[in-house]
PDB file of N, CA and C in Angstrom:
ATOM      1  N   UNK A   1      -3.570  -0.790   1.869  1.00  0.00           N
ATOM      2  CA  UNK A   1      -3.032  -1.849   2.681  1.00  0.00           C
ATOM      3  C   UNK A   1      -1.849  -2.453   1.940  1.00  0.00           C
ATOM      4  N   UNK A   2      -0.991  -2.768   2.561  1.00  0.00           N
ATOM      5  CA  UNK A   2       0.525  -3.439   2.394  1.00  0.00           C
ATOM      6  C   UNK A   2       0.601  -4.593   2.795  1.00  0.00           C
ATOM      7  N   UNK A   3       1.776  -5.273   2.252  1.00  0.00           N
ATOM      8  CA  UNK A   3       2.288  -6.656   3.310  1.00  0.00           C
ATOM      9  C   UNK A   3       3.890  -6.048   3.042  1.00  0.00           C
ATOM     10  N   UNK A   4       3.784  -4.933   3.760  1.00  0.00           N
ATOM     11  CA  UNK A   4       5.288  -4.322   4.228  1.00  0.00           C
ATOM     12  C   UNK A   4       5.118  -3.854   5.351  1.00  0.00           C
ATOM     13  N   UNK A   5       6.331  -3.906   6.477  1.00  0.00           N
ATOM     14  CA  UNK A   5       6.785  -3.254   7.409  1.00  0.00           C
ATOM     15  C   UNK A   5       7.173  -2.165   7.475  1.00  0.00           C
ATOM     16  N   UNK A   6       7.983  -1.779   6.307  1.00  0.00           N
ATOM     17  CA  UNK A   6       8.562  -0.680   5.956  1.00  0.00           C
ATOM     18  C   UNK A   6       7.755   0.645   5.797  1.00  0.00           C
ATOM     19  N   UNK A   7       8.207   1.906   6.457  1.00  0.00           N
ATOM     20  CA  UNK A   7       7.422   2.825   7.244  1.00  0.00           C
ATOM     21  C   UNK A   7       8.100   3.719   5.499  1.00  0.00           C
ATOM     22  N   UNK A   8       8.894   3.415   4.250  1.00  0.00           N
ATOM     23  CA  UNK A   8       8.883   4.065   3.152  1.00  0.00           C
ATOM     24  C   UNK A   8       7.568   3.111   2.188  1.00  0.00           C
ATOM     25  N   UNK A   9       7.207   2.691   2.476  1.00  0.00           N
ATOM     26  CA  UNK A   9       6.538   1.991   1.978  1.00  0.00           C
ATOM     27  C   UNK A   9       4.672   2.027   1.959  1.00  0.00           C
ATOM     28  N   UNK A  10       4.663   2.555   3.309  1.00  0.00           N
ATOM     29  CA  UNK A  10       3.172   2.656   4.200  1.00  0.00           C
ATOM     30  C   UNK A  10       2.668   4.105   4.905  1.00  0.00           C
ATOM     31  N   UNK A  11       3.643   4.413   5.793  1.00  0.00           N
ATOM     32  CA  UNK A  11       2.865   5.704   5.867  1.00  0.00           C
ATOM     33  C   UNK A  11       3.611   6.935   4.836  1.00  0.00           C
ATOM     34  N   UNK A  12       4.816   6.450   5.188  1.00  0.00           N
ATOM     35  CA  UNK A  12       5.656   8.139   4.143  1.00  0.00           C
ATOM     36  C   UNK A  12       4.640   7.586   2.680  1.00  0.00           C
ATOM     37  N   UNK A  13       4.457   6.885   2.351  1.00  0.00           N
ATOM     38  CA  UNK A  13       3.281   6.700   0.791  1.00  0.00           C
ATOM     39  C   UNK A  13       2.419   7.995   0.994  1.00  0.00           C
ATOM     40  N   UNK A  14       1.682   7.480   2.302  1.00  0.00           N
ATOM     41  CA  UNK A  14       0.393   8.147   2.341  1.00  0.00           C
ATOM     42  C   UNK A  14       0.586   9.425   2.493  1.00  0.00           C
ATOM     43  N   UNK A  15       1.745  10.277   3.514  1.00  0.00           N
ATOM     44  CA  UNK A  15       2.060  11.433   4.028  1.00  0.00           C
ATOM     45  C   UNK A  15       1.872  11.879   2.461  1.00  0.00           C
ATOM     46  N   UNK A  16       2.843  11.260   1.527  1.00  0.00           N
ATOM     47  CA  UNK A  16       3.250  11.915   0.093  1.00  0.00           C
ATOM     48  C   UNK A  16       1.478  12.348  -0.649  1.00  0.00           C
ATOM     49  N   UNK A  17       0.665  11.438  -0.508  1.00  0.00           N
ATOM     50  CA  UNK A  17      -0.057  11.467  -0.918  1.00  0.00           C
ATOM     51  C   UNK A  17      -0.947  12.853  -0.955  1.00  0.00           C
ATOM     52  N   UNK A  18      -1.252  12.538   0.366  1.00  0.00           N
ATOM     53  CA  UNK A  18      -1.800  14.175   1.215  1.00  0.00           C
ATOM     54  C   UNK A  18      -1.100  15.195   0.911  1.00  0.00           C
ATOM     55  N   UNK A  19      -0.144  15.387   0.797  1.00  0.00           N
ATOM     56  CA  UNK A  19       0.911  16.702   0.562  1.00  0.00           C
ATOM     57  C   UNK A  19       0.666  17.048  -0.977  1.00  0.00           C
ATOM     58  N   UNK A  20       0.266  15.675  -1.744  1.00  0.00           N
ATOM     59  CA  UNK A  20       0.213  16.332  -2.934  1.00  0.00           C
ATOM     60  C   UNK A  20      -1.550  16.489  -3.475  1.00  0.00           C
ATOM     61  N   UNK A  21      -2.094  16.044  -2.468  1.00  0.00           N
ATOM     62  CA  UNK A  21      -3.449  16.063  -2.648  1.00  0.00           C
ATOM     63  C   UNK A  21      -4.518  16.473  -1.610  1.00  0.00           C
ATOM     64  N   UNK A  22      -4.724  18.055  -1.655  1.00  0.00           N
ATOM     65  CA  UNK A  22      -5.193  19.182  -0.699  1.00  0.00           C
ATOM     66  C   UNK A  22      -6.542  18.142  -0.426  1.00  0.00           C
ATOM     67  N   UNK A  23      -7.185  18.199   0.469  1.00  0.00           N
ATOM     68  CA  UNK A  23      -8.642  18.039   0.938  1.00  0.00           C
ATOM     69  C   UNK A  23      -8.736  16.201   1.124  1.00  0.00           C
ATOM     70  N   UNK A  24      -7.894  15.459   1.506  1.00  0.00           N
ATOM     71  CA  UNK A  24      -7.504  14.088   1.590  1.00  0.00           C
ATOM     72  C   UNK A  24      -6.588  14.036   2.832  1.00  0.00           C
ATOM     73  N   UNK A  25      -7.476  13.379   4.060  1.00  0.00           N
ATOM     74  CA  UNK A  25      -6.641  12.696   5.592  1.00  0.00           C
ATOM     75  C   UNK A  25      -6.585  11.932   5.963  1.00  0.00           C
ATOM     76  N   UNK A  26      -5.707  11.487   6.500  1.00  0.00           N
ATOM     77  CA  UNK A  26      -5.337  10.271   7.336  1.00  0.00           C
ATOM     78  C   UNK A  26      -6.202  10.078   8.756  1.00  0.00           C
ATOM     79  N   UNK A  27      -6.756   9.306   8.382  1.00  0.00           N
ATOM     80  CA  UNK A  27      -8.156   8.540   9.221  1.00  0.00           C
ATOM     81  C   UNK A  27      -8.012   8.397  10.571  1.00  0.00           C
ATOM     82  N   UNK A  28      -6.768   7.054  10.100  1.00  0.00           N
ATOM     83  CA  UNK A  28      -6.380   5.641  10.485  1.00  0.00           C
ATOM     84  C   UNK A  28      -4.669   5.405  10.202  1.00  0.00           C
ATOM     85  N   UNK A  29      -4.385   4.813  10.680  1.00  0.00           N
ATOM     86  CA  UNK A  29      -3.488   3.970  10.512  1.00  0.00           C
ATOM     87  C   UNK A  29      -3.125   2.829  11.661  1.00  0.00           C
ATOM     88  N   UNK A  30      -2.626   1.374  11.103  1.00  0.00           N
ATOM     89  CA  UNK A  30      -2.739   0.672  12.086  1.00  0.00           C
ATOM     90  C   UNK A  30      -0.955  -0.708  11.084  1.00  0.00           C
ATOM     91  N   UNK A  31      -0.657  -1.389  12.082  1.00  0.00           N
ATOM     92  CA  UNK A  31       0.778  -1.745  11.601  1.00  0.00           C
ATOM     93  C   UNK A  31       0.492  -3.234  12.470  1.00  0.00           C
ATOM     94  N   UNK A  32       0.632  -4.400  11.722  1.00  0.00           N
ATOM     95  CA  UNK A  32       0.295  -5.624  12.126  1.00  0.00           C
ATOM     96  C   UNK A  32       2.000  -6.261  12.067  1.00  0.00           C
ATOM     97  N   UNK A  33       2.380  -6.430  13.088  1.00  0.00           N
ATOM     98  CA  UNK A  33       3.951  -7.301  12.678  1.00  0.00           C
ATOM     99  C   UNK A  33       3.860  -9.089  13.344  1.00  0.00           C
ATOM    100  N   UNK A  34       5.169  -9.765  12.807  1.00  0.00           N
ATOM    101  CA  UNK A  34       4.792 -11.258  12.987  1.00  0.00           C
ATOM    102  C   UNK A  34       4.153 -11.459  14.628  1.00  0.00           C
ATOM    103  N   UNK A  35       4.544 -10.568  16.012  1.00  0.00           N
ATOM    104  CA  UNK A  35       4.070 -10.493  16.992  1.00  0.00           C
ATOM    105  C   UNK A  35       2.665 -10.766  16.946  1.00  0.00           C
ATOM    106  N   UNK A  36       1.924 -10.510  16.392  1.00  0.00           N
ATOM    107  CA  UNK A  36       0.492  -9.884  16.369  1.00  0.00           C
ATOM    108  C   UNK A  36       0.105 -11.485  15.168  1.00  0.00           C
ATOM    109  N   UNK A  37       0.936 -12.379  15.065  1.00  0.00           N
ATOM    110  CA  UNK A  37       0.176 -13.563  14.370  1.00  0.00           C
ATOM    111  C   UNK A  37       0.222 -13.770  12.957  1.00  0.00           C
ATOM    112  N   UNK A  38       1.268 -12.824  12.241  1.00  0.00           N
ATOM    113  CA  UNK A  38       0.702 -12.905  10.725  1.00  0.00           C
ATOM    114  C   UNK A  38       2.172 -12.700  10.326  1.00  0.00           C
ATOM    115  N   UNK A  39       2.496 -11.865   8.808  1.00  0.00           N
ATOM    116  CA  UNK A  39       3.663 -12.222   8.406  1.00  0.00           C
ATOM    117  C   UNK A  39       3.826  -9.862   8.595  1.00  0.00           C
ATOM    118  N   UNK A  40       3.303  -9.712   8.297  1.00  0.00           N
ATOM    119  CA  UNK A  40       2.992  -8.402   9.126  1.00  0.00           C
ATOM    120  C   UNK A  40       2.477  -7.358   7.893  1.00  0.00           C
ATOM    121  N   UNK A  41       1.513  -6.717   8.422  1.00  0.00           N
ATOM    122  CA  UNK A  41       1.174  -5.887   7.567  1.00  0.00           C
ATOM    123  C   UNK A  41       0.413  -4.283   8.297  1.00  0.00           C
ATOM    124  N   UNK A  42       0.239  -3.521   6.686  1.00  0.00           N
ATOM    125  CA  UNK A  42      -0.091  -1.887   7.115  1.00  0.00           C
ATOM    126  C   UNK A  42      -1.658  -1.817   6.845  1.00  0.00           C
ATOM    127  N   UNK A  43      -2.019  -0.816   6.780  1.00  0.00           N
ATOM    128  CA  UNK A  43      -3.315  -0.269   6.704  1.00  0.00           C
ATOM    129  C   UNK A  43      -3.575   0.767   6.978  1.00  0.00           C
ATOM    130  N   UNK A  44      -4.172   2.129   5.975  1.00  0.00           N
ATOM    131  CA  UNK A  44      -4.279   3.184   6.265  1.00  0.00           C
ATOM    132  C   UNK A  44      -5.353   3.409   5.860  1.00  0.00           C
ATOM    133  N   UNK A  45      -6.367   4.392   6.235  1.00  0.00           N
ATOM    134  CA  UNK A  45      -7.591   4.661   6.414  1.00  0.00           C
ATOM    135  C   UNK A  45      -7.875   6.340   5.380  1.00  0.00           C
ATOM    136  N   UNK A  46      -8.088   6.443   4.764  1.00  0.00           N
ATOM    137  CA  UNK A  46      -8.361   8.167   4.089  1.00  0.00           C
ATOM    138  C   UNK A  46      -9.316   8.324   3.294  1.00  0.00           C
ATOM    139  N   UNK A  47      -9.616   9.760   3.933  1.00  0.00           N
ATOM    140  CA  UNK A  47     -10.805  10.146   3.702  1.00  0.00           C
ATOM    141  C   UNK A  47     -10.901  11.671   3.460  1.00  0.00           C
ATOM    142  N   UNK A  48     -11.627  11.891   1.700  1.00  0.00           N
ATOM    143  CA  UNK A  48     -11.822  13.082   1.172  1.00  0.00           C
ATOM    144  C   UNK A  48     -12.629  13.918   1.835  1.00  0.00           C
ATOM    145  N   UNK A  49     -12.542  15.073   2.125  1.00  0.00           N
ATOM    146  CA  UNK A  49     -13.479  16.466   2.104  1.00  0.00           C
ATOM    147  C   UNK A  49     -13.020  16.731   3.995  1.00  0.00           C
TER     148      UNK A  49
END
């Protein structure tokens, strides 16, 4: 989880992650911006095997 908007920051992280780490996926992902009540934030979900 982040308190960034920024899509280099939140998912390209995670994409990088997976690419470098076989048997690890992307769940989830979900993107909270000031619309939605807050100052905005990420959240990604992953899960081994």
């Amino acid at each position: 989880m982040t308190c960034s908007l920024l899509h280099a920051e939140n998912g390209a992280q995670l994409r990088d992650f997976i690419a470098r780490h076989p048997g690890w996926r992307l769940l989830a992902e979900r993107l909270w911006t000031p619309l939605d009540g807050g100052d905005g934030f990420y959240a990604g979900c992953l899960s081994r095997g």
